[in-house]
Protein backbone atom coordinates (compact mmCIF):
# COMPACT_ATOMS: atom_id res chain seq x y z
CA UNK A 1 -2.89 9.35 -27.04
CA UNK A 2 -6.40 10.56 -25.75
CA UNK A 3 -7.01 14.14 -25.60
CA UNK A 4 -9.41 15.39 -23.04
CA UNK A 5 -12.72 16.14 -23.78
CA UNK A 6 -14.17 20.15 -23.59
CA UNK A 7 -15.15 20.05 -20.22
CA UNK A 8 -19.02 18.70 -19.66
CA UNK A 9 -21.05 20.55 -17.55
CA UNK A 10 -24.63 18.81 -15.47
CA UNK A 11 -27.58 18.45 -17.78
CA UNK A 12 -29.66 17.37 -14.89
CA UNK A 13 -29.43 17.08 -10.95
CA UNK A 14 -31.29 15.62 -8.34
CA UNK A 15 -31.56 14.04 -5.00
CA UNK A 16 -32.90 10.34 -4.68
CA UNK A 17 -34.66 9.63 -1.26
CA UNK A 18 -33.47 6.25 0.07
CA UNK A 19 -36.75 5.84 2.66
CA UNK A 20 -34.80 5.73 5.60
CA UNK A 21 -33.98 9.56 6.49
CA UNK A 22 -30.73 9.68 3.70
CA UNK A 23 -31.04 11.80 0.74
CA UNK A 24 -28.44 11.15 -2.23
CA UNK A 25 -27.07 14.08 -4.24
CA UNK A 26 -26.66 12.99 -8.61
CA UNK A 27 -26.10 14.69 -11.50
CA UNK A 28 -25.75 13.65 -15.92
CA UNK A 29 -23.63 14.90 -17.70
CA UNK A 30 -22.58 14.28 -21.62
CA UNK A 31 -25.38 12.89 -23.90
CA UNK A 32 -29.22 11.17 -22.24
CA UNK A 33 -29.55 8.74 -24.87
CA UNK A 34 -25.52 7.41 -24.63
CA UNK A 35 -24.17 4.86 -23.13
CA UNK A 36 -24.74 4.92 -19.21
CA UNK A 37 -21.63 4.65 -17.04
CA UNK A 38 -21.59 5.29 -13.09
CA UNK A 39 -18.57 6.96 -11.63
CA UNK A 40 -17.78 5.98 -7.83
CA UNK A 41 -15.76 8.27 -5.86
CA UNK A 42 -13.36 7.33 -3.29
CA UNK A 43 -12.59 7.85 0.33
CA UNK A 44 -15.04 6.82 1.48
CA UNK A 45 -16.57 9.64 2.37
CA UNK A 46 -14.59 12.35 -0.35
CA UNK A 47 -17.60 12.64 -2.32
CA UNK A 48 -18.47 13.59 -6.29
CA UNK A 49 -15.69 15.44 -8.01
CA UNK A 50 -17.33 19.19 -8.51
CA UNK A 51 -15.69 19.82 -11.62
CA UNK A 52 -16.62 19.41 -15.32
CA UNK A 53 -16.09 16.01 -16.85
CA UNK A 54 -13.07 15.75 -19.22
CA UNK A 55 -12.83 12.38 -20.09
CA UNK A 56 -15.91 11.16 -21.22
CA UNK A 57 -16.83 11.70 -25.09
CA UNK A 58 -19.89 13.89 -24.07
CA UNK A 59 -21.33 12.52 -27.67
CA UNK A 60 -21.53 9.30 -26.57
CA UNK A 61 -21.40 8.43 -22.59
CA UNK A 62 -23.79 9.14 -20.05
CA UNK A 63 -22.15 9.55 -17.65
CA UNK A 64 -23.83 9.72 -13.60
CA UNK A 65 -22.03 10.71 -10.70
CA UNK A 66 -23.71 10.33 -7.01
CA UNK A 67 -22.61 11.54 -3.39
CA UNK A 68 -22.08 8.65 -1.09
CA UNK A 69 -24.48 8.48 2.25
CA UNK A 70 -23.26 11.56 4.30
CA UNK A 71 -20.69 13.41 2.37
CA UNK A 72 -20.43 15.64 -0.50
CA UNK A 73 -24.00 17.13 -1.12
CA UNK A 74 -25.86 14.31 0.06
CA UNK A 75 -27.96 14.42 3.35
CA UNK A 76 -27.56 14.49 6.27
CA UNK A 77 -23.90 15.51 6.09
CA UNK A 78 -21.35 13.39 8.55
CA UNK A 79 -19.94 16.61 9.79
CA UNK A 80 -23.41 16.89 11.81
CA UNK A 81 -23.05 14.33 15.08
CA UNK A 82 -26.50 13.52 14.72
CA UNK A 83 -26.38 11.75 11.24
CA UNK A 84 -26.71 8.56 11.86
CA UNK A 85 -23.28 6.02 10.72
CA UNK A 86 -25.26 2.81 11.07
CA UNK A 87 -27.08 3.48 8.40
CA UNK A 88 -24.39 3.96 6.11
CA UNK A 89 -22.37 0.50 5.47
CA UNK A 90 -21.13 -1.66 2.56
CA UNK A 91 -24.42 -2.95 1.52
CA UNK A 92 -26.44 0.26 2.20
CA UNK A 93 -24.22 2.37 -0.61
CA UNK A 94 -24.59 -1.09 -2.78
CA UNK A 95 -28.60 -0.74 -2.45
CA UNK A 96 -28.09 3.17 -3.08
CA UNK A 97 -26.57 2.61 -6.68
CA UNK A 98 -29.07 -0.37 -7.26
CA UNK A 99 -31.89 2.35 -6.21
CA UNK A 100 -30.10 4.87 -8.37
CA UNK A 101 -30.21 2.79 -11.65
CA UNK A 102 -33.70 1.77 -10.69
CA UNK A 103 -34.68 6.08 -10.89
CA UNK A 104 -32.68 6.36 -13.62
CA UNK A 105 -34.43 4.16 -15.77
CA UNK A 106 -30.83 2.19 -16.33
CA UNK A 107 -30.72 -1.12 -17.39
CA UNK A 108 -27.00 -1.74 -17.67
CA UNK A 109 -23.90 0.51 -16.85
CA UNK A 110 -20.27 0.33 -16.81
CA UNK A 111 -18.60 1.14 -13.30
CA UNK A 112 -15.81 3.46 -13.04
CA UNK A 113 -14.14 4.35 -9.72
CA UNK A 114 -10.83 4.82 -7.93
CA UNK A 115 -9.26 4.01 -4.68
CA UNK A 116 -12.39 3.25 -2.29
CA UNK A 117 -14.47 3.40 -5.37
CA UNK A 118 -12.92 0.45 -6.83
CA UNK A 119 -13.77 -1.52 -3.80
CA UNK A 120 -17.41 -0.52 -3.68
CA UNK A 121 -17.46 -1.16 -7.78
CA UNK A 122 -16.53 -4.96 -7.23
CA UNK A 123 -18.94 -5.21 -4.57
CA UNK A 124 -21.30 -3.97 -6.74
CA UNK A 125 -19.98 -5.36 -9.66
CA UNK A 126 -19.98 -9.16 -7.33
CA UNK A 127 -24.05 -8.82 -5.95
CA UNK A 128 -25.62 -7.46 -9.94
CA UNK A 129 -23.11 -8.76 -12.27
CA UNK A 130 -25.83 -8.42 -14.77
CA UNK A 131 -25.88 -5.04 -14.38
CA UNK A 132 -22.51 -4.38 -15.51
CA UNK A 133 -21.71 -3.83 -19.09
CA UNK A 134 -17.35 -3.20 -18.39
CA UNK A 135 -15.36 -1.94 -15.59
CA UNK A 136 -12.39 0.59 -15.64
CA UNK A 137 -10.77 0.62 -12.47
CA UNK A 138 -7.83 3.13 -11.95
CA UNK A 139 -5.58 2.72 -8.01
CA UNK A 140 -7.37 -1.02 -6.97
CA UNK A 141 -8.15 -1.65 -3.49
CA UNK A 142 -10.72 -4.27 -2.34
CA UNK A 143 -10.72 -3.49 1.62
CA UNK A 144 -9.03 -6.36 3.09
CA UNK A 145 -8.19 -5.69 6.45
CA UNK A 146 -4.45 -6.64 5.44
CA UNK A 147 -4.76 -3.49 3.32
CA UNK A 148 -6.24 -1.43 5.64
CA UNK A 149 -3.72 -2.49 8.22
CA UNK A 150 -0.99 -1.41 5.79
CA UNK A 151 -2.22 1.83 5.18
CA UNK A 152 -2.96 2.86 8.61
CA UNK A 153 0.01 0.83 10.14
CA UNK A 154 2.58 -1.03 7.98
CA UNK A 155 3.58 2.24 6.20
CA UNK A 156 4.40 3.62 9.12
CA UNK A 157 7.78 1.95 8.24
CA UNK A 158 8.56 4.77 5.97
CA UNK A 159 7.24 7.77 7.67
CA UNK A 160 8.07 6.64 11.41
CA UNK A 161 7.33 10.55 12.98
CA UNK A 162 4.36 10.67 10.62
CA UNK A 163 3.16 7.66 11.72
CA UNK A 164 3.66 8.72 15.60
CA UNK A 165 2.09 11.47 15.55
CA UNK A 166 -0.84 9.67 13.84
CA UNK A 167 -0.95 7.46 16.89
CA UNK A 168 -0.76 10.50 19.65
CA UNK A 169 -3.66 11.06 17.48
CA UNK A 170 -5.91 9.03 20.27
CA UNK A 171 -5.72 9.01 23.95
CA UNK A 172 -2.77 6.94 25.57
CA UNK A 173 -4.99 4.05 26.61
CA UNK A 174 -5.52 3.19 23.17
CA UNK A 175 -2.42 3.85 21.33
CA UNK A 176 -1.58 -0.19 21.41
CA UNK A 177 -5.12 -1.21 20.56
CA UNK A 178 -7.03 -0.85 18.17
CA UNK A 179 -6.30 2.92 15.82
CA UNK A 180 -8.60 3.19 13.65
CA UNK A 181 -11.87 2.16 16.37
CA UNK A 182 -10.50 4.70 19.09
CA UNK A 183 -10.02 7.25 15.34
CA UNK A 184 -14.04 6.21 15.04
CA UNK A 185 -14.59 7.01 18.93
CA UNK A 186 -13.36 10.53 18.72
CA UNK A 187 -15.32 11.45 15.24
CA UNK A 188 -18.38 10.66 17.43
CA UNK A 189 -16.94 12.76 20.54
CA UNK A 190 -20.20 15.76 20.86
CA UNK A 191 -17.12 18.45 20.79
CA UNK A 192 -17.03 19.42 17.94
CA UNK A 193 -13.28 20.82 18.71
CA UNK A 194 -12.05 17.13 19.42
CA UNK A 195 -13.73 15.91 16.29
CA UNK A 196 -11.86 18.88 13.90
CA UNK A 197 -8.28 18.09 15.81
CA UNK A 198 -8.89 13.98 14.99
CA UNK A 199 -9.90 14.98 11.64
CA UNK A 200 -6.50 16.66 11.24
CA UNK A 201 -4.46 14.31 13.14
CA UNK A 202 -5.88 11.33 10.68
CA UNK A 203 -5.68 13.76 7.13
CA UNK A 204 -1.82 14.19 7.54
CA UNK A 205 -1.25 10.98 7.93
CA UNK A 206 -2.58 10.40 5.26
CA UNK A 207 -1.37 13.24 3.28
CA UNK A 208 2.33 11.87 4.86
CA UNK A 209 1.28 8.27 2.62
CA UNK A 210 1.40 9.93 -0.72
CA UNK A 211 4.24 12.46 -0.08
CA UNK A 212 7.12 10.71 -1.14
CA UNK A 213 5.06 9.16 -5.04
CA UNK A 214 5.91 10.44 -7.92
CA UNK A 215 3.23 13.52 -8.38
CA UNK A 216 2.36 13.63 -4.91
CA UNK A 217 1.00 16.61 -3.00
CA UNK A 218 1.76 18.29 0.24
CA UNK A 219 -2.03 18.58 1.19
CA UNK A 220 -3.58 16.14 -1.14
CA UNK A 221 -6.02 15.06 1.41
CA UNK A 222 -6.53 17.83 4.07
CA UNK A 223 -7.19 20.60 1.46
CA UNK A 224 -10.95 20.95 1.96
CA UNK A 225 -12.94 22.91 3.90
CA UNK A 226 -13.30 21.79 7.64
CA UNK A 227 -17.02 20.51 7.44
CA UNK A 228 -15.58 18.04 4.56
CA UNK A 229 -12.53 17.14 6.17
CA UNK A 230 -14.53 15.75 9.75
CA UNK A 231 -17.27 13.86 7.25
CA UNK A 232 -14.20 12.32 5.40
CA UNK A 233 -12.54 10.74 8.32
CA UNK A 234 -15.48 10.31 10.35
CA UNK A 235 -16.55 8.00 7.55
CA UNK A 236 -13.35 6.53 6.68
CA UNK A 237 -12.64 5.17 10.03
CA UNK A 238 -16.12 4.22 10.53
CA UNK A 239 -16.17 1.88 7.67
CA UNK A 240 -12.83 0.92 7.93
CA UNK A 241 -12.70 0.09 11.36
CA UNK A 242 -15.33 -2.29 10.73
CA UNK A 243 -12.84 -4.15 7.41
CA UNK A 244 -15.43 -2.22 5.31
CA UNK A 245 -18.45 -4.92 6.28
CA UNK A 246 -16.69 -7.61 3.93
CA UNK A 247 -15.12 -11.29 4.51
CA UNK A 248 -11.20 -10.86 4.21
CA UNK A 249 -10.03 -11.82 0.44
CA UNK A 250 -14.21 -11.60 -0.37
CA UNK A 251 -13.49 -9.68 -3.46
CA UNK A 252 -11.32 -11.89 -4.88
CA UNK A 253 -12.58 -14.98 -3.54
CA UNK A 254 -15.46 -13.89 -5.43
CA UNK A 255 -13.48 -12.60 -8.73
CA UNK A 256 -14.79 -15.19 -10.84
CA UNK A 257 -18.48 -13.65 -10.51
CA UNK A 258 -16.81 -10.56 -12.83
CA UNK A 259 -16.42 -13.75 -15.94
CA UNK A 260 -17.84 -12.33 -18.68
CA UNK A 261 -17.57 -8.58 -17.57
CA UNK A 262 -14.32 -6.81 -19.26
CA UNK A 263 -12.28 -4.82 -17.37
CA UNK A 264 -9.29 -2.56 -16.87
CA UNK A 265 -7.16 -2.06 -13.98
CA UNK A 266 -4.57 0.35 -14.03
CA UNK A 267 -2.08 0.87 -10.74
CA UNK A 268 0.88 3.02 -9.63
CA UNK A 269 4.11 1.02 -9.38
CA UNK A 270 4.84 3.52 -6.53
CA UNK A 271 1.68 3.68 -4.62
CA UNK A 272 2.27 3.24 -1.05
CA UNK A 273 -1.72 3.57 0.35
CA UNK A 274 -2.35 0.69 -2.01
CA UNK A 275 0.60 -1.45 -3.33
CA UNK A 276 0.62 -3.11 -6.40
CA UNK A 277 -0.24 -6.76 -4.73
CA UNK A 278 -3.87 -6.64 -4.59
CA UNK A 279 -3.79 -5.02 -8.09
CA UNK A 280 -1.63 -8.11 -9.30
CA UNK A 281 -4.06 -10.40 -7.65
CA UNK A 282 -7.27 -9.21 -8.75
CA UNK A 283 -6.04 -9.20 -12.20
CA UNK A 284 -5.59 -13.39 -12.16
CA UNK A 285 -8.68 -13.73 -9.85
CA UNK A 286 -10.76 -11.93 -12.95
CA UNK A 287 -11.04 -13.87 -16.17
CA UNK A 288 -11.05 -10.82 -18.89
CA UNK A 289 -9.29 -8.16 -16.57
CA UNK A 290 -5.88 -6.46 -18.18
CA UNK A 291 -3.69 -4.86 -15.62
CA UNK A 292 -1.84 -1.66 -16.46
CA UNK A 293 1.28 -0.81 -13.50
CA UNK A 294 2.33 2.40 -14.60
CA UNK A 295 5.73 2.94 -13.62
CA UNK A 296 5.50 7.01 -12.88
CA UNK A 297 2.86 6.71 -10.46
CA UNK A 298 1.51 6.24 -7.12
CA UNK A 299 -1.62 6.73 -5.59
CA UNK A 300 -1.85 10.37 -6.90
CA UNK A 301 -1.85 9.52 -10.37
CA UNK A 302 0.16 10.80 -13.20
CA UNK A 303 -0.90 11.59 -17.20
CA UNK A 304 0.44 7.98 -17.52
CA UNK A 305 -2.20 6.95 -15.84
CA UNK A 306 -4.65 9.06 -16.65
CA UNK A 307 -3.98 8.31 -20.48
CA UNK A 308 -4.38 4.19 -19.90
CA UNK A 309 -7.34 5.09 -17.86
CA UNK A 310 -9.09 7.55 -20.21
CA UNK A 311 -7.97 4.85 -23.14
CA UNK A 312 -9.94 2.36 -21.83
CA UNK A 313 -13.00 4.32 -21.39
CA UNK A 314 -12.36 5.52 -25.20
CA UNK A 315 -12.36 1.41 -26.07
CA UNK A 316 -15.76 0.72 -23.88
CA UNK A 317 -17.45 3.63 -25.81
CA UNK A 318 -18.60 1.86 -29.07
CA UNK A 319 -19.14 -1.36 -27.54
């Protein structure tokens, strides 16, 4: 068993301008002369976690966590209608973390991220492979639009009311077209009121996905504060409306580009957002990936899953 670390506070913070109007938020924690390793939040659009690290050895990890374009601290925030979504796609966040390593004087990293993170950490991962020292990977997703569809339509089969009142979400002309674009429409909408009530139509949702796991939370999504909930959806349905700006199956089409990079995954058996599949698929696209399926969790995690994941970044430490 891995005990948690003390928590880890910052030892430095900063903002890296990206040259085209976008300011990202970062901060180090743990030790400047250990081993580099990049956490990737999820979402997209949910941002850095805020707390104190607790599973990183402080002594030897350091560890770097960034705000995405738009959310979180960075700037400008995607709760203000004039920030500008085009700039903020697939390959612009994979140029940010390139950028990032570049200020940071990093030469190699390992990638850690989670849910939406895992996708942008195999697209990452995929373009630099040389980059990339080992990846820990806890809830996979890699954006196809067949898991996208599922989240935001197939699971409707268990949560039918949920689900309808996810729909109602948009107006009538567009409840039998296309969700998620007519979701995107509305976060644009110049009232701001319209832009809180899709926010909240689109949160429980998806706060209706995870509330039936093992762990799960009423209000594991929509808890935030209102600026934070519009920049989270207005982001999420912007980039998933668009199948995230990859080819279907792209990540693990392109799994074999990972050879030679280690990695853990470690899934839910009872995560209905994400469902096992593309966990189970990744891990026989990826020659030197171990899958853990922990059978107490879903997409909300459990200390199951927490323990494989913090065991594998206790392996990667001395290597």
């Amino acid at each position: 068993m891995v005990d948690l670390y003390p928590p880890t506070e910052p030892y430095d913070t900063g903002f890296l301008d990206t040259g085209d109007g976008n300011r990202l938020y970062y901060e180090q924690l743990g030790n400047p002369d250990g081993k580099p390793a990049l956490n990737v939040h999820g979402g997209p659009g949910a941002g850095a976690p805020r707390r104190p690290t607790r599973a990183w050895d402080p002594e030897r990890y350091r560890v770097i966590r960034f705000d995405q374009r738009n959310c979180g601290r960075s700037t400008p925030h995607a709760s203000d209608p004039a920030a500008d979504m085009s700039l903020n796609t697939t390959r612009h966040l994979i140029d940010d973390m390139e950028r990032l390593r570049e200020h940071l004087g990093v030469e190699r990293w390992l990638l850690n991220g989670a849910s939406w993170g895992s996708t942008l950490v195999l697209a990452y991962a995929q373009r630099h492979p040389g980059r990339v020292t080992e990846i820990v990977i806890p809830a996979v997703t890699t954006a196809r639009r067949a898991e996208i569809d599922w989240l935001y339509r197939g699971a409707g089969r268990f949560h039918p009311e949920a689900w309808d009142r996810f729909r109602d979400g948009v107006p009538a002309e567009e409840r039998d077209g296309d969700l998620l674009a007519a979701y995107a429409r509305l976060m644009e909408n110049p009232d701001r009121a319209v832009r809180e009530r899709a926010a909240a139509d689109w949160l429980a949702w998806e706060d209706a996905v995870v509330s039936n796991e093992p762990n799960g939370s009423p209000g594991m999504y929509s808890d935030r504060e209102v600026d934070a909930r519009i920049a989270f959806v207005r982001i999420c349905a912007h980039f998933f409306s668009h199948g995230a700006w990859l080819e279907e199956d792209q990540l693990l089409r392109d799994a074999h580009l990972l050879a030679g990079i280690p990695g853990v995954l470690v899934h839910g058996r009872h995560d209905m957002g994400c469902p096992v599949q593309t966990a189970w698929e990744l891990a026989k696209a990826w020659p030197g990936a171990r899958l853990h399926i922990i059978e107490d969790s879903g997409h909300a995690g459990s200390e199951a899953m927490g323990q494989a994941t913090r065991s594998a970044i206790e392996e990667f430490k001395n290597r």
